[in-house]
C-alpha atoms as a PDB file:
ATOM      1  CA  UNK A   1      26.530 239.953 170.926  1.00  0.00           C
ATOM      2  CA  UNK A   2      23.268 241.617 170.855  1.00  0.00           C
ATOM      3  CA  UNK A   3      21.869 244.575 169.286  1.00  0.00           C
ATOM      4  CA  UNK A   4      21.414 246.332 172.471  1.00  0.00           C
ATOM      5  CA  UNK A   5      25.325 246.287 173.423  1.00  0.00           C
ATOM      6  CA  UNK A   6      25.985 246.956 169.565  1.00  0.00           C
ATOM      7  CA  UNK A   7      23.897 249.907 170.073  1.00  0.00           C
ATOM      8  CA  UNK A   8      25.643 251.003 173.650  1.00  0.00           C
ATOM      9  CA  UNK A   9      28.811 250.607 172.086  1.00  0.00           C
ATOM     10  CA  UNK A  10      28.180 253.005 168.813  1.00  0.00           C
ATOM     11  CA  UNK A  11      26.700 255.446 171.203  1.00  0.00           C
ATOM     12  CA  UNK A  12      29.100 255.393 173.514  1.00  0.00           C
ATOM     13  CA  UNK A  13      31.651 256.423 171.140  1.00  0.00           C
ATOM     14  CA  UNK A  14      29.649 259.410 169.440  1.00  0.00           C
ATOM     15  CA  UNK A  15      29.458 256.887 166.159  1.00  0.00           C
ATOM     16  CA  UNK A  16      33.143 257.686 165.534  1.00  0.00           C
ATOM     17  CA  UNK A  17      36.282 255.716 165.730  1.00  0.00           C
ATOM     18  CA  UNK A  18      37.601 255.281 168.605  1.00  0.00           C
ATOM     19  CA  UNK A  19      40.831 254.671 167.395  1.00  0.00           C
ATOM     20  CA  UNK A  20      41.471 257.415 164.599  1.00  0.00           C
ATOM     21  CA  UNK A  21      38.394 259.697 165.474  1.00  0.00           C
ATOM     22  CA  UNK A  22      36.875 259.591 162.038  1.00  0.00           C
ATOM     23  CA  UNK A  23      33.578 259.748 162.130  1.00  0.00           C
ATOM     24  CA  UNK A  24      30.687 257.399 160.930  1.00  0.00           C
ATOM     25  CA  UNK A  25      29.207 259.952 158.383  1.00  0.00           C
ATOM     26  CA  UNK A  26      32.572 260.043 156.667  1.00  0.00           C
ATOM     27  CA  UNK A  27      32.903 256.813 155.820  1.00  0.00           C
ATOM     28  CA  UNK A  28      30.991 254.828 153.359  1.00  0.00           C
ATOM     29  CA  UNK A  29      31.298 251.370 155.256  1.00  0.00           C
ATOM     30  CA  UNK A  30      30.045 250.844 158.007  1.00  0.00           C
ATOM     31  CA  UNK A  31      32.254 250.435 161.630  1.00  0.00           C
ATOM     32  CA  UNK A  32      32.694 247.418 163.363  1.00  0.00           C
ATOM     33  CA  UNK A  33      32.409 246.584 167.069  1.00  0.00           C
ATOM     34  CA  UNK A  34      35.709 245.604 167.474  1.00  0.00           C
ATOM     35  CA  UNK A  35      37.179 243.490 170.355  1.00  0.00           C
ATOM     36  CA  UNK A  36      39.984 245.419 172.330  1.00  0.00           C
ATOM     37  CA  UNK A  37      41.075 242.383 173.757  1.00  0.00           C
ATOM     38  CA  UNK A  38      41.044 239.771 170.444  1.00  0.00           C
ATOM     39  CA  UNK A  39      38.564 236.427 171.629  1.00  0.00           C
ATOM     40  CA  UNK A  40      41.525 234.641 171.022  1.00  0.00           C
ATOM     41  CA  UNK A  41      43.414 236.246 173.914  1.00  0.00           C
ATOM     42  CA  UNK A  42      40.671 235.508 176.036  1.00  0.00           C
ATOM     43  CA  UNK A  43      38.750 238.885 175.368  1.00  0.00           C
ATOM     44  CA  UNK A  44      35.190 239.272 176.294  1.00  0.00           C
ATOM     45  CA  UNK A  45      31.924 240.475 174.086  1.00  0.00           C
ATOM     46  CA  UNK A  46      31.365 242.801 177.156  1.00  0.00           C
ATOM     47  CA  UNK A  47      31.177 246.718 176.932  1.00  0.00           C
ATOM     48  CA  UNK A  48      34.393 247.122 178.623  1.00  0.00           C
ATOM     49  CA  UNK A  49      36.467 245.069 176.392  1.00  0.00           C
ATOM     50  CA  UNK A  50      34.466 246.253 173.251  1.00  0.00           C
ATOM     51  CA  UNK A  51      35.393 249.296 170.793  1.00  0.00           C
ATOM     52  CA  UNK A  52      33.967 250.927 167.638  1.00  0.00           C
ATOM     53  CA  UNK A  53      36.107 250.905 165.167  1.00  0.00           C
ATOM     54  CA  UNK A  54      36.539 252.563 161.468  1.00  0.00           C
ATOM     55  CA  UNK A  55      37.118 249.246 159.126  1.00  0.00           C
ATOM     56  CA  UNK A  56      40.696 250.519 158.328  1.00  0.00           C
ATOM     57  CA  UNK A  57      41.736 250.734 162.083  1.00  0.00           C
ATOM     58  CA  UNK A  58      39.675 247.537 163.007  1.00  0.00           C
ATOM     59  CA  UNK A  59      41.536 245.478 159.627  1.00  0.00           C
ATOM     60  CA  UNK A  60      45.172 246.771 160.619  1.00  0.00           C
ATOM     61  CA  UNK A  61      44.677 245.988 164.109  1.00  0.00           C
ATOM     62  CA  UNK A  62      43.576 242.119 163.555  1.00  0.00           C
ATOM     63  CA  UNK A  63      44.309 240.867 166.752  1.00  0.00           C
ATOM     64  CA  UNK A  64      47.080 242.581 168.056  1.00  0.00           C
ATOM     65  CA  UNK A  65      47.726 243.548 171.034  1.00  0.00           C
ATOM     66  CA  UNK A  66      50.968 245.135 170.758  1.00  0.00           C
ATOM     67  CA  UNK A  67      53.619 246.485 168.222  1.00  0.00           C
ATOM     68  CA  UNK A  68      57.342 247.841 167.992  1.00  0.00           C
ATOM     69  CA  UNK A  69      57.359 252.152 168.716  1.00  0.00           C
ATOM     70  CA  UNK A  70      59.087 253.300 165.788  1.00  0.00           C
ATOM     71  CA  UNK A  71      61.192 255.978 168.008  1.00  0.00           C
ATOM     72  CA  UNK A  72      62.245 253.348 170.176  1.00  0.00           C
ATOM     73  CA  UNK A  73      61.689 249.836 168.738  1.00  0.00           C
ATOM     74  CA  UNK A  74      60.678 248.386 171.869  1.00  0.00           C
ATOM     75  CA  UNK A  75      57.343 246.388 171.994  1.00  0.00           C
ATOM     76  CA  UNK A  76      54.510 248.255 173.417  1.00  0.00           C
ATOM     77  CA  UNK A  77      50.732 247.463 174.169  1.00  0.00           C
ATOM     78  CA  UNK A  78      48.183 249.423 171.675  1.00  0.00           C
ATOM     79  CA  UNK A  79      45.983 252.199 172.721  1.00  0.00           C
ATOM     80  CA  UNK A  80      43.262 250.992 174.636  1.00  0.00           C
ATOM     81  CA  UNK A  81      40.195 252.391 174.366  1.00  0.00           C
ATOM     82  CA  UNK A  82      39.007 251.830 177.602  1.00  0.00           C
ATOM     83  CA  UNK A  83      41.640 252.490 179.713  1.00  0.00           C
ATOM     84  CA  UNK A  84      43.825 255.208 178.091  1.00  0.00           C
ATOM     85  CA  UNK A  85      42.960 258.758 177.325  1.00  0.00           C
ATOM     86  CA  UNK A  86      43.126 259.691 173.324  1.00  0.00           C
ATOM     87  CA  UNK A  87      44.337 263.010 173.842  1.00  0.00           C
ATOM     88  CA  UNK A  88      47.469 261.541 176.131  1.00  0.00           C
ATOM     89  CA  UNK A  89      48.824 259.204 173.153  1.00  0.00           C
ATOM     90  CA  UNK A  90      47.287 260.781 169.824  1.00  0.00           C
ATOM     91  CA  UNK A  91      46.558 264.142 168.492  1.00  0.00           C
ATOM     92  CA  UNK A  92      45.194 265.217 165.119  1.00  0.00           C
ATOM     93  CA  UNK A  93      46.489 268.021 163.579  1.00  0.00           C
ATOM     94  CA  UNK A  94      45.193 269.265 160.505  1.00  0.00           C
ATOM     95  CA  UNK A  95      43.740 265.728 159.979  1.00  0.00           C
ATOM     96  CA  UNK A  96      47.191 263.830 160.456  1.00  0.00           C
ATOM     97  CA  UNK A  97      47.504 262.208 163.565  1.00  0.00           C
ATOM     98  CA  UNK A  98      50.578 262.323 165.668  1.00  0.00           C
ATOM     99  CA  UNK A  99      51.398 260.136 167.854  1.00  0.00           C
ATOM    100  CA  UNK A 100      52.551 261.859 171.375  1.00  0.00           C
ATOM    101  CA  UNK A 101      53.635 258.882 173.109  1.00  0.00           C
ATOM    102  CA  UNK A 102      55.196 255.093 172.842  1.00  0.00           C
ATOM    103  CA  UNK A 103      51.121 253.769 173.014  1.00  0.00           C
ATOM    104  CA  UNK A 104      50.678 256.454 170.572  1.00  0.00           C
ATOM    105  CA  UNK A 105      53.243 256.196 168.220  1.00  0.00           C
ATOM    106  CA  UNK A 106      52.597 252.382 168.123  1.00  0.00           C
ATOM    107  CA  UNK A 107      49.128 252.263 167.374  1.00  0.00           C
ATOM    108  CA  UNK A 108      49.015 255.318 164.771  1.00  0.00           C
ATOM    109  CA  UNK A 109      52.203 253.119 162.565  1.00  0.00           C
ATOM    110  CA  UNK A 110      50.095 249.405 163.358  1.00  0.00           C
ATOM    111  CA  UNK A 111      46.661 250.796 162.608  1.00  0.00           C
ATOM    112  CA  UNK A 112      48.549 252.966 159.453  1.00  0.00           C
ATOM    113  CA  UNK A 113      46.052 256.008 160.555  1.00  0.00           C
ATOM    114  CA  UNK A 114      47.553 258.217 158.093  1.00  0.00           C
ATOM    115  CA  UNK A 115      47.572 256.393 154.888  1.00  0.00           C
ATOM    116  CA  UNK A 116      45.198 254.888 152.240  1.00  0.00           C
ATOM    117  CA  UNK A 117      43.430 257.911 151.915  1.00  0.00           C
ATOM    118  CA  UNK A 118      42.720 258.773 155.750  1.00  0.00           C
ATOM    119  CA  UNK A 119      44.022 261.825 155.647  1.00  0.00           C
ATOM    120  CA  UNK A 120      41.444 263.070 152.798  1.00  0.00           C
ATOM    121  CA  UNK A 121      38.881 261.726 154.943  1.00  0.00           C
ATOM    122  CA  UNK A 122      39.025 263.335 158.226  1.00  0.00           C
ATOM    123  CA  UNK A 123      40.031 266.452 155.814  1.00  0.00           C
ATOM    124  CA  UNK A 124      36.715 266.294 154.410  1.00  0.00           C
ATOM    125  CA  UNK A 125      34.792 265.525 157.861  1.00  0.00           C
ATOM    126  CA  UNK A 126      36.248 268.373 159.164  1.00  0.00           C
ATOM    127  CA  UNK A 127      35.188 270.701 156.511  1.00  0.00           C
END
């Protein structure tokens, strides 16, 4: 992957996680470009199938594509980045995020967007 799709991709999202909205200023390590679609489901290094990605969302998420909805316990695809709108599935409120739908409620328990200190985070960046 080169550094001008690296580049494209941090710009693209604003420098913040795409996945919990934190943003790169808040965070003392620096994001990954993370592959939606895992290489080893036959996911692409193109700017489609590419995200960025706080380290804590990008670690949890490994290469998952899916997880069990913890309302319904049925397997459901993760948010995708690309194709699905944040505000639809997700919604921060007072720094927790909720999740609003099955894609949501997935992906905010998988990617564990409200724990190890995330909360304090996006509490500070939004200070």
């Amino acid at each position: 992957m080169d550094a001008r799709l690296r580049q494209f991709v941090r710009q693209r999202a604003k420098n913040c996680c795409e996945y919990c909205g934190l943003s790169q200023d808040s965070e003392p390590l620096s994001f990954h470009i993370e592959h939606i679609i895992p290489r080893q489901h036959g996911g692409k290094d193109s700017a489609e199938n590419l995200a960025l990605a706080c380290h804590h969302c990008n670690l949890h998420k490994g290469t998952n594509l899916s997880g069990l909805d913890s309302k319904t316990g049925k397997l459901t695809r993760l948010f995708h980045p690309r194709l699905d709108d944040w505000d639809e599935h997700l919604k921060n409120r007072e720094s927790e995020i909720i999740g609003l739908s099955a894609i949501g409620r997935t992906t905010l328990n998988l990617l564990r967007m409200n724990e190890d200190g995330r909360l304090q985070l996006r509490e500070s960046a939004e200070q």
